[in-house]
Protein backbone atom coordinates (compact mmCIF):
# COMPACT_ATOMS: atom_id res chain seq x y z
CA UNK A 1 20.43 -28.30 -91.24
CA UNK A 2 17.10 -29.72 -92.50
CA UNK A 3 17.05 -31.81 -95.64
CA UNK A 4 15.53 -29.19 -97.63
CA UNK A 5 17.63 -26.64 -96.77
CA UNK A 6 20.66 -28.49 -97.98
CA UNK A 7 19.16 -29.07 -101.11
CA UNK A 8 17.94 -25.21 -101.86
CA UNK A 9 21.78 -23.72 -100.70
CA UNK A 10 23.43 -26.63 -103.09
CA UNK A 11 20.91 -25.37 -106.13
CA UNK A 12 21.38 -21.81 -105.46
CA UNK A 13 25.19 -22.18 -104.93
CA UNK A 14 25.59 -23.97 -108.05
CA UNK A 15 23.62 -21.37 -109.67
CA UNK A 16 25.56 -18.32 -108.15
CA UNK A 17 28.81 -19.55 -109.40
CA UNK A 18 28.18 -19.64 -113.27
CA UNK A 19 25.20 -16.87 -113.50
CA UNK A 20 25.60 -13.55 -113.75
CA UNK A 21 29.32 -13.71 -114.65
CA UNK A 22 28.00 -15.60 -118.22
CA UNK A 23 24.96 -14.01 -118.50
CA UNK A 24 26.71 -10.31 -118.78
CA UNK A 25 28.02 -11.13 -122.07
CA UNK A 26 24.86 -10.71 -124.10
CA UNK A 27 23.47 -7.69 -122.15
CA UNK A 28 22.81 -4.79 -124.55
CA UNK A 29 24.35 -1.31 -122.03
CA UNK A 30 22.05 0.41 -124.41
CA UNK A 31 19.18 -1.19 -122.84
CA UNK A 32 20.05 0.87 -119.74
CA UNK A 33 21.35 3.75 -120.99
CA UNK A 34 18.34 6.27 -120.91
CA UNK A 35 16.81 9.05 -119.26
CA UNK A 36 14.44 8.82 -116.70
CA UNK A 37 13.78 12.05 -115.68
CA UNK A 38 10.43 12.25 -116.41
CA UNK A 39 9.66 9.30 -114.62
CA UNK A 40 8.86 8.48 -110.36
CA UNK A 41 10.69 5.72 -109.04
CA UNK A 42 9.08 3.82 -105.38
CA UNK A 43 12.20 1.54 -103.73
CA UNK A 44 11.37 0.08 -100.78
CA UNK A 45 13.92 -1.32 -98.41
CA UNK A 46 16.35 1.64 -100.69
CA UNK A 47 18.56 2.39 -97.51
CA UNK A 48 21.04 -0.71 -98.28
CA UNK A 49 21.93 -3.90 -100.17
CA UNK A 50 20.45 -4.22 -103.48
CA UNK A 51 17.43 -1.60 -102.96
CA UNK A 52 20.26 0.89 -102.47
CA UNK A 53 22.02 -0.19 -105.26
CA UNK A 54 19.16 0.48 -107.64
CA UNK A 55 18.30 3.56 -106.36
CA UNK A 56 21.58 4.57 -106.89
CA UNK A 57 21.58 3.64 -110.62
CA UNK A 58 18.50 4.93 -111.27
CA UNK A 59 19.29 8.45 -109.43
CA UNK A 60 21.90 8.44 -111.91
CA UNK A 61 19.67 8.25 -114.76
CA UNK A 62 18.17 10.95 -113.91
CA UNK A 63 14.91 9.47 -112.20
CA UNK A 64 12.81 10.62 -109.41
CA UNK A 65 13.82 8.12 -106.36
CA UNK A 66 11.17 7.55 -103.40
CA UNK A 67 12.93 5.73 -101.00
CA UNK A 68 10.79 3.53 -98.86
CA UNK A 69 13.12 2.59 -95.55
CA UNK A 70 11.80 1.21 -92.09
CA UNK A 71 15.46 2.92 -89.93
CA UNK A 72 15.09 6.49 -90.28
CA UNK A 73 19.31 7.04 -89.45
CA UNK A 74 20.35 4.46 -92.19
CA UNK A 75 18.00 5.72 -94.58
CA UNK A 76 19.39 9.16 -94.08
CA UNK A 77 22.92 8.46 -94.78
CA UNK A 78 22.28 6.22 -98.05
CA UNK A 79 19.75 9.17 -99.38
CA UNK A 80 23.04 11.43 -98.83
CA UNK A 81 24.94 9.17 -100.35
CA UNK A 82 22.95 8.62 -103.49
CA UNK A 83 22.93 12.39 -103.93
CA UNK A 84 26.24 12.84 -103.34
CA UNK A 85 27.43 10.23 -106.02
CA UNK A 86 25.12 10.65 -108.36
CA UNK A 87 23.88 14.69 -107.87
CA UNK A 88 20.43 13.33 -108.50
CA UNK A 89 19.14 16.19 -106.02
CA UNK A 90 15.24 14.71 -106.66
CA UNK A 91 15.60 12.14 -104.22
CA UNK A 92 12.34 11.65 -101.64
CA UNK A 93 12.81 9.78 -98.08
CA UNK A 94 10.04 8.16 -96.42
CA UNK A 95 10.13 5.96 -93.17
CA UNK A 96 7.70 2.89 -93.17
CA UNK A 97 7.64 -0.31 -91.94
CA UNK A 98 6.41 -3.23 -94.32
CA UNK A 99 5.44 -5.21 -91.87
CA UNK A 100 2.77 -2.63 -90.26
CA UNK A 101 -0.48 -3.19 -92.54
CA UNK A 102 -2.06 0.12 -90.77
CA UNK A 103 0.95 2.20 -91.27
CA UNK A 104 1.12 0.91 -95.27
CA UNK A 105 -2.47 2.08 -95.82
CA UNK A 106 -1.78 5.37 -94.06
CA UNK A 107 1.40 6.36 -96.06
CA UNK A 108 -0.04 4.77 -99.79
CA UNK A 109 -3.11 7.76 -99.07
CA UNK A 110 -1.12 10.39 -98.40
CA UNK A 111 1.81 9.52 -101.02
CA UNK A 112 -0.95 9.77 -103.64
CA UNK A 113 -2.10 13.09 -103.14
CA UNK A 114 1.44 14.13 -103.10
CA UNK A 115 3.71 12.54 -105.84
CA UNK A 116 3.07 10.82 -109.24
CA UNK A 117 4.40 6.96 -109.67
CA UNK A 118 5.74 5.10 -112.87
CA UNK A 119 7.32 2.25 -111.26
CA UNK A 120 6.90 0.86 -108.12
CA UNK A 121 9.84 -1.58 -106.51
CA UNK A 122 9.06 -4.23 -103.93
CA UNK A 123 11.98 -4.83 -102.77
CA UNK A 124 11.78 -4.70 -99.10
CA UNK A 125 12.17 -8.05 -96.76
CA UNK A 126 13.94 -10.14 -94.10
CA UNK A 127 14.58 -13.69 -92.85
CA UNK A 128 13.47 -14.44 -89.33
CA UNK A 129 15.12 -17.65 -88.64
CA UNK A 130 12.56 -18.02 -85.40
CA UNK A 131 8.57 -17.75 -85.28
CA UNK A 132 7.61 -14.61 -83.87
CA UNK A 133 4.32 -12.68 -84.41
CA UNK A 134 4.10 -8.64 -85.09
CA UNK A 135 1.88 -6.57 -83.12
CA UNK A 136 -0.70 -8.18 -85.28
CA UNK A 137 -0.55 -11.04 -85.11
CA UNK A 138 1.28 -12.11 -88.35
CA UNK A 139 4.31 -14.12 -88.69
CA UNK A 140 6.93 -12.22 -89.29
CA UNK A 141 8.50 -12.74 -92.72
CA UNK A 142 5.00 -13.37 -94.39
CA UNK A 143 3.80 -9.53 -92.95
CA UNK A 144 6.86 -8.15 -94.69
CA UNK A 145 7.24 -10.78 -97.59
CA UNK A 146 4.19 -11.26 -98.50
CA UNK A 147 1.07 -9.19 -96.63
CA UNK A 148 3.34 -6.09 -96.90
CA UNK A 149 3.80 -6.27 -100.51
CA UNK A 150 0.24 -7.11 -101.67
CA UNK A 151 -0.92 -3.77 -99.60
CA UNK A 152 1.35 -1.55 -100.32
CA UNK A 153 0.96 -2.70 -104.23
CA UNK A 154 -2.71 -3.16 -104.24
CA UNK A 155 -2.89 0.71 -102.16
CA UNK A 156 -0.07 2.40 -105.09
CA UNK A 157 -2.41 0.55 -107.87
CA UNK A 158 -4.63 3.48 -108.39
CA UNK A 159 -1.95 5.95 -109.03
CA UNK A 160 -0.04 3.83 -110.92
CA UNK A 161 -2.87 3.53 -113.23
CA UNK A 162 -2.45 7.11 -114.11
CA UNK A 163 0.97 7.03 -115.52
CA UNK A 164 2.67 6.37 -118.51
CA UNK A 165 5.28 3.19 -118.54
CA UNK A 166 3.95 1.79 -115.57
CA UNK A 167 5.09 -1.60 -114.13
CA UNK A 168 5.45 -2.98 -110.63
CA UNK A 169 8.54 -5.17 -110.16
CA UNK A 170 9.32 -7.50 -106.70
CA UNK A 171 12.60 -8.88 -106.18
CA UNK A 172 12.19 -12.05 -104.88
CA UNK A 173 14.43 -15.58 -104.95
CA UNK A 174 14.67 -19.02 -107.10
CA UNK A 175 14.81 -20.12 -103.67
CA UNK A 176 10.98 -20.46 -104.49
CA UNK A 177 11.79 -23.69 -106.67
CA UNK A 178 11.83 -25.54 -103.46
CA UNK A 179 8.53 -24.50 -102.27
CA UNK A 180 4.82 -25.30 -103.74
CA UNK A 181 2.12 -22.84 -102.67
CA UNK A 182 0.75 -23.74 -98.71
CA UNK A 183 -2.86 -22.43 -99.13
CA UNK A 184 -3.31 -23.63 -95.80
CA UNK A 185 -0.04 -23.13 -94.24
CA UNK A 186 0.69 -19.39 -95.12
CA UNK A 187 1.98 -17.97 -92.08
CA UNK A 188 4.17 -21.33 -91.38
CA UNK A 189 2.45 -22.32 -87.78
CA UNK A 190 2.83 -26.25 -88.65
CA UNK A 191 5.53 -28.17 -88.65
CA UNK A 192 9.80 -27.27 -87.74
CA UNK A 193 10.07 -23.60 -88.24
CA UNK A 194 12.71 -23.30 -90.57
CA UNK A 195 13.80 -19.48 -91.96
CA UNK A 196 14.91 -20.41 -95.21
CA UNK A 197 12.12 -22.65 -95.69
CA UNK A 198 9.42 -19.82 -94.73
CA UNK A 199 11.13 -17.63 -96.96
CA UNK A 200 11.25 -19.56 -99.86
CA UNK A 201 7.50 -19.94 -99.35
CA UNK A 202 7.00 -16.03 -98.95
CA UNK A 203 8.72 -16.20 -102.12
CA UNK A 204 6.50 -18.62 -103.98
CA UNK A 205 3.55 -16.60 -102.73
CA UNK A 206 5.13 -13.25 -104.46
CA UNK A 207 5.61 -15.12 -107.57
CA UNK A 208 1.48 -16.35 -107.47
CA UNK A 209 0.99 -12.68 -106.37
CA UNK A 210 2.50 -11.22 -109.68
CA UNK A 211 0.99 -13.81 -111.91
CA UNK A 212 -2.45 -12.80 -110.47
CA UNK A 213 -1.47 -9.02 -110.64
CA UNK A 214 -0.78 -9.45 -114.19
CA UNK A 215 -4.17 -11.28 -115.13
CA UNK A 216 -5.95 -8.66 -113.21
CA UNK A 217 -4.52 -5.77 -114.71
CA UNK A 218 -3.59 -5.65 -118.04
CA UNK A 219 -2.31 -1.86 -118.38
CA UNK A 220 0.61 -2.35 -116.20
CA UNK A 221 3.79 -4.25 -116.78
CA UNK A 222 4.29 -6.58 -113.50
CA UNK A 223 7.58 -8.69 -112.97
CA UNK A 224 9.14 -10.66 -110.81
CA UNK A 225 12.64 -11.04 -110.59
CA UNK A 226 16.09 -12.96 -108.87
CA UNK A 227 19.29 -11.01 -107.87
CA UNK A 228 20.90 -14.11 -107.09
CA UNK A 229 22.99 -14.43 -104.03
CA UNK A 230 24.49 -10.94 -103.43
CA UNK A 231 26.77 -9.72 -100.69
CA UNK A 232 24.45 -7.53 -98.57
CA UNK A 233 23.66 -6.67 -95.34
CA UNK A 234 20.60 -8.92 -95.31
CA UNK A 235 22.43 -12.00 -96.81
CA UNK A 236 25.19 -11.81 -94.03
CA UNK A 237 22.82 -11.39 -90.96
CA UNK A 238 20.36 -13.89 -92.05
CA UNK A 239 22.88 -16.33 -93.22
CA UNK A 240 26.49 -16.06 -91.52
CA UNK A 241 28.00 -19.49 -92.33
CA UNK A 242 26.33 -19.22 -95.55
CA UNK A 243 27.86 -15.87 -96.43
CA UNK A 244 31.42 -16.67 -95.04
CA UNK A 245 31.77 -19.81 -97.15
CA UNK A 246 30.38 -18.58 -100.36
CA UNK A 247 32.17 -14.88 -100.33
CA UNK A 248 34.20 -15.44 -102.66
CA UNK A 249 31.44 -16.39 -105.15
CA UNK A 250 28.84 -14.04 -104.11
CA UNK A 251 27.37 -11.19 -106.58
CA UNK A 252 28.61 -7.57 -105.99
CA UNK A 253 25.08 -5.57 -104.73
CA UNK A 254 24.99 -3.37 -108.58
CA UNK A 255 25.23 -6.98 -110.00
CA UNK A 256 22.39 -8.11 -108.04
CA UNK A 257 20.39 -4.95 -108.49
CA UNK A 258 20.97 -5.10 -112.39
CA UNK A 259 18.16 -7.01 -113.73
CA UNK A 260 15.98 -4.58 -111.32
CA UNK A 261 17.34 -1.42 -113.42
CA UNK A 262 16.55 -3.08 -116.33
CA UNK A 263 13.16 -4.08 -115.74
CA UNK A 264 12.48 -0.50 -114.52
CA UNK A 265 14.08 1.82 -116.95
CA UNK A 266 14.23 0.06 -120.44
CA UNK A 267 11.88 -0.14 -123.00
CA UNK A 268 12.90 -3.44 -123.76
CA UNK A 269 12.14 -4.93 -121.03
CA UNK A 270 9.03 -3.62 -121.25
CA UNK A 271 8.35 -5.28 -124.35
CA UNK A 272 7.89 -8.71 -122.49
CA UNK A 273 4.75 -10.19 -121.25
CA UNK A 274 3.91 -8.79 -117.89
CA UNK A 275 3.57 -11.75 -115.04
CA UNK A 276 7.05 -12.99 -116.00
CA UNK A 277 10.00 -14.32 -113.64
CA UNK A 278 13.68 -12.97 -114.85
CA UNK A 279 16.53 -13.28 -114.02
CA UNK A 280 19.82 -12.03 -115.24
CA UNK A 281 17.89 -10.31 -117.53
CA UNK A 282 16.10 -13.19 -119.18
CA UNK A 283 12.43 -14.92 -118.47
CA UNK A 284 13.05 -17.86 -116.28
CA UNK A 285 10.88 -21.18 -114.95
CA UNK A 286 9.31 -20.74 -111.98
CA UNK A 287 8.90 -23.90 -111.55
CA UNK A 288 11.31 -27.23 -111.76
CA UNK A 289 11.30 -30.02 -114.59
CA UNK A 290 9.23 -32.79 -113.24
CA UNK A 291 8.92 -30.70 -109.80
CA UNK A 292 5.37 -31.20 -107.97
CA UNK A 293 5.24 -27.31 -107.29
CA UNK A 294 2.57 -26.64 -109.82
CA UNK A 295 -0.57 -24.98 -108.10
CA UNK A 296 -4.38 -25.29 -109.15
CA UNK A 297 -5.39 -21.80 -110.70
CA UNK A 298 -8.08 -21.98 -107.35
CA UNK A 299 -5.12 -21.85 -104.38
CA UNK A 300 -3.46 -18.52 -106.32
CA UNK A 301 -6.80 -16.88 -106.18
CA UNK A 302 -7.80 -18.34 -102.75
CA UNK A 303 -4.11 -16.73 -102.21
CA UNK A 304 -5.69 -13.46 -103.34
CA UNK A 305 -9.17 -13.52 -101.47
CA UNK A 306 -7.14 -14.58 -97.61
CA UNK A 307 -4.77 -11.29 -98.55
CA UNK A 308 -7.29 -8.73 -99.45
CA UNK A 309 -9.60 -9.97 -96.72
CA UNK A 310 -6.69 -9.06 -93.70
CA UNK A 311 -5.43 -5.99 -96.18
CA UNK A 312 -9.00 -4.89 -95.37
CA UNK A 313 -9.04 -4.84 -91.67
CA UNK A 314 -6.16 -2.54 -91.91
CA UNK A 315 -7.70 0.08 -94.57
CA UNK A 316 -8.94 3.10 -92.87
CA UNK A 317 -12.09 4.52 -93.68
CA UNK A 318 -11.61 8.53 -92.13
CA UNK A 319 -8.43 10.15 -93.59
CA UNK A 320 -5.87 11.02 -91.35
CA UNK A 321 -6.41 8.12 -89.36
């Protein structure tokens, strides 16, 4: 296991035994005790792990739940589920891929003419512990991580604009600590292809993504947040060993979905400044005392421009198409 590696899984293990546990002590429940049915949820990646998990709480507050899911059987049987458990009845299924730009642009145009959005929930992603390219031509984990994310945000943008309580909220990873910004490394062609490492950069890019967001537009509450190590689906396939050592110590999915429920459905939360990285319910550093992570205000913008321009290639121009 590479150097670095060792040194994010010793942080983040450290961290995952002391967190949430602690942290739970000082949460106000009336914070997330509320109605939401007035309000349109968007949950990508809803159909397991800690997208399902907040679906499921938020179905039980009464919210409007579009579930974004790329496996059309799986997605079926957790959108039963979640109306089953929580008779939530106003629960929407769509199959997408995040990783498709074309596909993105296609559903974002036809979701708008059809539903109304208060909160939209990035959580969708993977670990691909080996290069490989999408039809594309992207690397894998930055089309889903990363390019997948700024489209489908940038496309839901307009229609968020037109509701009340809006915020945008991507679950990402401290795992990011480890990582600066690779302006000209984005897609992780140079160098040992590590999947931990490439995530934790996809990571660092969401993080510059929401801080940009948030400068850019000032009417809607963007936040970035950490579950911390959960036991999920994703967790297990992507990391095995990592998973069978630490299962004893890893976060229940509602406990790493928790901070995500917060951010979307209280008004607290929403009383924070937008562009901020939480977790367990609190504003935390993105960045590591004395670390040499920092990045110039130009490489998050240049971030930006290299995004929109291949977002652009993708946006059709005839509808329907």
């Amino acid at each position: 296991m590479a150097k670095k590696t060792e040194c994010l899984l010793s942080f983040t293990i450290s961290a995952v035994e002391t967190s949430y546990e602690s942290a739970s002590t000082r949460f106000s429940p009336a914070d997330v005790e509320v109605d939401v049915a007035a309000k349109s949820l968007l949950v990508t990646g809803a159909n397991s792990g800690i997208g399902k998990a907040a679906a499921k709480e938020i179905a039980k507050r009464g919210g409007t739940v579009q579930m974004v899911c790329r496996n059309k059987e799986r997605a079926e049987e957790a959108e039963e589920e979640i109306m089953t458990e929580t008779g939530n009845q106003n629960i929407f299924l769509h199959i997408l891929d995040i990783s498709n730009p074309k596909e993105i642009w296609k559903f974002a145009e036809k979701f708008k003419n059809e539903h109304k959005l208060n909160v939209l929930i990035n959580n969708a992603g993977c670990m691909v512990n080996q290069r490989e390219l999408t039809e594309d031509g992207f690397e894998k984990n930055f089309a889903m991580n990363t390019l997948g994310t700024y489209i489908l945000t940038t496309a839901l943008l307009p229609l968020l604009e037109k509701a009340a309580d809006r915020g945008v909220i991507t679950v990402s990873s401290r795992g990011m600590l480890v990582q600066k910004l690779s302006i000209p490394d984005l897609q992780s062609a140079n160098g040992t292809f590590d999947g931990t490492m490439v995530q934790a950069q996809n990571k660092r890019q969401q993080v510059a993504l929401t801080e940009q967001w948030a400068k850019a537009h000032r009417n809607i509450h963007f936040s970035i947040m950490c579950p911390g190590w959960a036991d999920t689906p994703a967790v297990s396939s992507s990391m095995p060993d990592f998973c069978q050592k630490m299962k004893n110590a890893l976060h229940a999915e509602a406990q790493g979905a928790d901070t995500v429920v917060w951010l979307a459905v209280s008004s607290e939360a929403m009383k924070l400044p937008s562009g901020l990285f939480f977790q367990d319910r609190q504003p935390v550093a993105t960045h590591l005392p004395l670390a040499s992570t920092y990045t110039p205000p130009e490489d998050e913008e240049k971030l930006m421009e290299v995004l929109e321009e291949f977002s652009q290639k993708f946006k059709s121009t005839s509808p329907g198409t």
